[in-house]
N, C-alpha and C. Protein backbone atom coordinates (compact mmCIF):
# COMPACT_ATOMS: atom_id res chain seq x y z
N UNK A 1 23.35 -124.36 -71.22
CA UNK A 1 23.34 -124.41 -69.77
C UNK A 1 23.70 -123.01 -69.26
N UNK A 2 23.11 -122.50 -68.62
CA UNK A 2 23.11 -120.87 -67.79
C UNK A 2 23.85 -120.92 -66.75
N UNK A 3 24.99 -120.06 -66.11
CA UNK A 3 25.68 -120.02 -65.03
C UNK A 3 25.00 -120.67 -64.17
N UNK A 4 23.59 -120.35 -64.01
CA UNK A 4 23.18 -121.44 -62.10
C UNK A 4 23.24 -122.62 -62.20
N UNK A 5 23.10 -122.92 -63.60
CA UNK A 5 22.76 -124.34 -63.67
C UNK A 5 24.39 -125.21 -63.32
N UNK A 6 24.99 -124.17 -64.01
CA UNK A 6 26.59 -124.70 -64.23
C UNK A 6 27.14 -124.74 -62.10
N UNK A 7 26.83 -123.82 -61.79
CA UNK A 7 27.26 -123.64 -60.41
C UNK A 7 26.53 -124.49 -59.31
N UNK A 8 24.83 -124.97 -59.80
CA UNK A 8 24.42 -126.04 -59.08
C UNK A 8 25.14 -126.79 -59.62
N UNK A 9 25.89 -127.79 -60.31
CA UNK A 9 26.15 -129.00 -60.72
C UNK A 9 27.55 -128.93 -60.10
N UNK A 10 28.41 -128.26 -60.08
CA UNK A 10 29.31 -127.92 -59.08
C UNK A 10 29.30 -128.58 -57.61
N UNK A 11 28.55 -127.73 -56.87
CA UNK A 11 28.03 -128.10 -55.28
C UNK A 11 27.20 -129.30 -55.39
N UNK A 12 26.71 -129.71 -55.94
CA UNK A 12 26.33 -131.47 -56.18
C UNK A 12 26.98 -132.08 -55.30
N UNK A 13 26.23 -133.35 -54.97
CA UNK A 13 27.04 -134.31 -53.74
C UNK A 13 26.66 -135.21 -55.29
N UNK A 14 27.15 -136.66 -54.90
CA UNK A 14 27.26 -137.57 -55.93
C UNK A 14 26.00 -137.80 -55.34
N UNK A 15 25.75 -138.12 -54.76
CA UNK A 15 23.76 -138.56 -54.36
C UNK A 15 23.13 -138.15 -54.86
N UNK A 16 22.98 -136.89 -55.17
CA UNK A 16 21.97 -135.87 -55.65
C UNK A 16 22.68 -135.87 -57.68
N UNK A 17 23.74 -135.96 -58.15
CA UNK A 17 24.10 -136.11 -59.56
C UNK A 17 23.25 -137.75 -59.90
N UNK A 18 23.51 -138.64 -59.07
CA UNK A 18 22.98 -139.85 -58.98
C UNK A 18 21.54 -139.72 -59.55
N UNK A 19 20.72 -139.17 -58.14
CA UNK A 19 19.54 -139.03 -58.29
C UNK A 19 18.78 -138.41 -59.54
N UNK A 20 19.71 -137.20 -60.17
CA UNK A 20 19.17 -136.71 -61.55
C UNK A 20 19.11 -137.13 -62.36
N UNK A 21 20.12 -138.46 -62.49
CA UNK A 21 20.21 -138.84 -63.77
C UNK A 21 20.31 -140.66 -64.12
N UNK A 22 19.84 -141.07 -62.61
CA UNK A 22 19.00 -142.78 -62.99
C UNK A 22 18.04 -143.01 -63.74
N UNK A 23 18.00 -143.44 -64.44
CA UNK A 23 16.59 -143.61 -65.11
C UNK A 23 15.94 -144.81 -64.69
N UNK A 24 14.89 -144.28 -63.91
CA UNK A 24 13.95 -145.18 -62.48
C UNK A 24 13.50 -146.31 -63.12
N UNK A 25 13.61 -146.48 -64.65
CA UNK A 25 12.50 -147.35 -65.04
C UNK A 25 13.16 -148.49 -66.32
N UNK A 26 14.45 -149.44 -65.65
CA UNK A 26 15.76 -149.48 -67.07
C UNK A 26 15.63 -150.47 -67.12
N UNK A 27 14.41 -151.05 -67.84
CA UNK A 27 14.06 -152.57 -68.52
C UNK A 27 14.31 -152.85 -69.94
N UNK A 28 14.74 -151.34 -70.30
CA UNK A 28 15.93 -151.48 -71.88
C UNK A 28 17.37 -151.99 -71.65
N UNK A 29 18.55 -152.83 -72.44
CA UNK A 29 19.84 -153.23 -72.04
C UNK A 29 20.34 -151.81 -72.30
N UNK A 30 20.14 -150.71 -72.44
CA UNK A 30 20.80 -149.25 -73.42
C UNK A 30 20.50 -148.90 -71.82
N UNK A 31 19.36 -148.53 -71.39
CA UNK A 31 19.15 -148.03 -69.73
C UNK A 31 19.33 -148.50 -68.71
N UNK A 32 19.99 -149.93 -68.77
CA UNK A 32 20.36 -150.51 -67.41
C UNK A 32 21.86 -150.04 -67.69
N UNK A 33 22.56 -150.26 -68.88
CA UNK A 33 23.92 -149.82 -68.63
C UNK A 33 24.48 -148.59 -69.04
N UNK A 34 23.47 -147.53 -68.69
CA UNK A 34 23.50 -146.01 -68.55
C UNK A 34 23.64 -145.81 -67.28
N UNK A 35 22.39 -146.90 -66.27
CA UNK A 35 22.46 -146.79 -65.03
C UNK A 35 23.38 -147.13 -64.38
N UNK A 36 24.26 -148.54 -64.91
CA UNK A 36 25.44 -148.74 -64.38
C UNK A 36 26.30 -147.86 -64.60
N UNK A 37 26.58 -147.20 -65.90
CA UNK A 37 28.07 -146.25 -65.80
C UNK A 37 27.72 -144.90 -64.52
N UNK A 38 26.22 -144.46 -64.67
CA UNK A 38 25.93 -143.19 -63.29
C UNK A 38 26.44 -144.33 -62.31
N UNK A 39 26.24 -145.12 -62.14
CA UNK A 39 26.89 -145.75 -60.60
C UNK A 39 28.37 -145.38 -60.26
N UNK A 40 29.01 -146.07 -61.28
CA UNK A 40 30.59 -145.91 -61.63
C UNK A 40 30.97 -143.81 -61.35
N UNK A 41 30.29 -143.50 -62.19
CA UNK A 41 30.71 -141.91 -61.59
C UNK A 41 30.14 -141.57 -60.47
N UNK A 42 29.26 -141.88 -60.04
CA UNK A 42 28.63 -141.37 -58.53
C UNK A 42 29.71 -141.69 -57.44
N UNK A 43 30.28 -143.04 -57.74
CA UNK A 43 31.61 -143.30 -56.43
C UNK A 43 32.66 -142.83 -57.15
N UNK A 44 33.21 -142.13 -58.14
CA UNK A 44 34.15 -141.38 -58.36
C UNK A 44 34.17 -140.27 -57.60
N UNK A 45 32.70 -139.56 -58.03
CA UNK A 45 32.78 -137.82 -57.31
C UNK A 45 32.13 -138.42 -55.71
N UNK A 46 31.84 -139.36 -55.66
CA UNK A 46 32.01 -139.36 -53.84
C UNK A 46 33.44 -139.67 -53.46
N UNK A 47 34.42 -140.10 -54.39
CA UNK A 47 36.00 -140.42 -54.02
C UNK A 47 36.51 -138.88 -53.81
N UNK A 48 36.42 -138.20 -54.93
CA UNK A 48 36.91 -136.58 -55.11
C UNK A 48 36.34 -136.24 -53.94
N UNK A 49 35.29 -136.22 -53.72
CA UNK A 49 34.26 -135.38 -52.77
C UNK A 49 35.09 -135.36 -51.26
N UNK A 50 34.83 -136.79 -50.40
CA UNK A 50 35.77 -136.72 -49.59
C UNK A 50 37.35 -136.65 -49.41
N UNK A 51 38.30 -136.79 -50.77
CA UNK A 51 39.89 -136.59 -50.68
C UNK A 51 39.37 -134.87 -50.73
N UNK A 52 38.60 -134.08 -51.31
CA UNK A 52 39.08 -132.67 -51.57
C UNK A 52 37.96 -132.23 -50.34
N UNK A 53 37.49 -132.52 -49.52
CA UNK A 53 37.49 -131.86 -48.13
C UNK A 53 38.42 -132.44 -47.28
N UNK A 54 38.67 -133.85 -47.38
CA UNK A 54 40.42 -133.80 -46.30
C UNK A 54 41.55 -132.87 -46.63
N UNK A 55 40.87 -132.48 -48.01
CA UNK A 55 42.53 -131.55 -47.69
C UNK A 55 42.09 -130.48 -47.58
N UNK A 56 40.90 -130.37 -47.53
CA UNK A 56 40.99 -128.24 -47.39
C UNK A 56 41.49 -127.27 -46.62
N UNK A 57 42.26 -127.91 -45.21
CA UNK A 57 42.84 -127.22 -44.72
C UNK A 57 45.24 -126.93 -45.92
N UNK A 58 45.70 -125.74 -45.29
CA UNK A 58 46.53 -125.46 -46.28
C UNK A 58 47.30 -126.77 -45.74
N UNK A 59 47.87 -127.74 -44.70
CA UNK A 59 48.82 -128.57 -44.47
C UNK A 59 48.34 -129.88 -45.39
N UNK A 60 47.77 -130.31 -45.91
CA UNK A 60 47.42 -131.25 -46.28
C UNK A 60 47.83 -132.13 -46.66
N UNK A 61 49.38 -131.98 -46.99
CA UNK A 61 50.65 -133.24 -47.64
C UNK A 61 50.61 -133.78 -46.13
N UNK A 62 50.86 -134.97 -45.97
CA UNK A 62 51.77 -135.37 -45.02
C UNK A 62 53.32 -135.47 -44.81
N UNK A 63 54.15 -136.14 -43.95
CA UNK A 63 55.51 -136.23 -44.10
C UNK A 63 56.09 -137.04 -45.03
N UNK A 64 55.59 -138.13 -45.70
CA UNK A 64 55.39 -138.85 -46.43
C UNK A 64 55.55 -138.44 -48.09
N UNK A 65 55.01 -137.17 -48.07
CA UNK A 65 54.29 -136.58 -49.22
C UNK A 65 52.82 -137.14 -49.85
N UNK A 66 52.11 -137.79 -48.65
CA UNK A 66 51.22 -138.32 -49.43
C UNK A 66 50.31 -137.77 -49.23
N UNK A 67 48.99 -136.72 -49.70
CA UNK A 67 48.05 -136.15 -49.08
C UNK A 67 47.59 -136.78 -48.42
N UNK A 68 47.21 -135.87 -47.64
CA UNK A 68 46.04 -136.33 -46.16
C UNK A 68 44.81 -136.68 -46.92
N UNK A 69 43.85 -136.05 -47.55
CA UNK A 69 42.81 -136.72 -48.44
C UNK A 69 43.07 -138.15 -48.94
N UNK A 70 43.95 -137.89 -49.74
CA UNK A 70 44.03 -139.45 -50.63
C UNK A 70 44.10 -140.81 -49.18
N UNK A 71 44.79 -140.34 -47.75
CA UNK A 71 44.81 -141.07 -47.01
C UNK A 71 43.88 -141.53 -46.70
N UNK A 72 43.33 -140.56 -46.21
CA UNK A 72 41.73 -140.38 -45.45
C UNK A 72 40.66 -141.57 -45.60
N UNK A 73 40.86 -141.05 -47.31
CA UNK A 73 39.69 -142.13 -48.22
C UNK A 73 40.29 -143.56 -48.33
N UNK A 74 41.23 -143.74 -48.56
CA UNK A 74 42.00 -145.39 -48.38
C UNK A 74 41.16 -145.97 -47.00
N UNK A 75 41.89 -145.26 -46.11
CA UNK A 75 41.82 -145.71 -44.37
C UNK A 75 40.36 -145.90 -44.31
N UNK A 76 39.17 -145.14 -44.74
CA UNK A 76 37.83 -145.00 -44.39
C UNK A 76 37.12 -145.49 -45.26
N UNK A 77 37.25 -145.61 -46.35
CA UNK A 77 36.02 -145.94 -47.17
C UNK A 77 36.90 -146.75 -48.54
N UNK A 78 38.09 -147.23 -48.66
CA UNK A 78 38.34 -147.73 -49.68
C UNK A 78 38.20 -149.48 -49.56
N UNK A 79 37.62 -150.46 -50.23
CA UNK A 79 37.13 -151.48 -50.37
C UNK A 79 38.69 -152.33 -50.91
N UNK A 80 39.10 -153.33 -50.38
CA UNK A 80 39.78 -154.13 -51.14
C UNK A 80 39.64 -155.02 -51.46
């Protein structure tokens, strides 16, 4: 793998890691549950994705000590 390649995969949104690596066509049991584990990491790095832009500003702990990211994503998008 060559630096661009390494630095596109970086700036990746989980949509677009998603999109590279479903395999469109998973009527094998080996390719449907390839496709399920890309699912499982796609909402990981969309978890990372939005906690590490809530915090990009430098205050980002709260009073609490609890980051503002990790909040963020609970309050907005975490499923219970």
């Amino acid at each position: 793998m060559d630096a661009r390649t390494i630095k596109q995969r970086k700036t990746m949104t989980a949509v677009e890691w998603l999109e590279d690596n479903l395999i469109f066509e998973p009527w094998a049991e080996g390719r449907f549950k390839h496709n399920c584990k890309c699912w499982e990491q796609a909402k990981a790095m969309f978890e990372q994705q939005i906690i590490d832009a809530a915090n990009w500003d430098s205050k980002s702990i709260s009073e609490n000590g609890i980051r503002k990211g990790d909040k963020y994503y609970n309050e907005n998008f975490k499923k219970d």
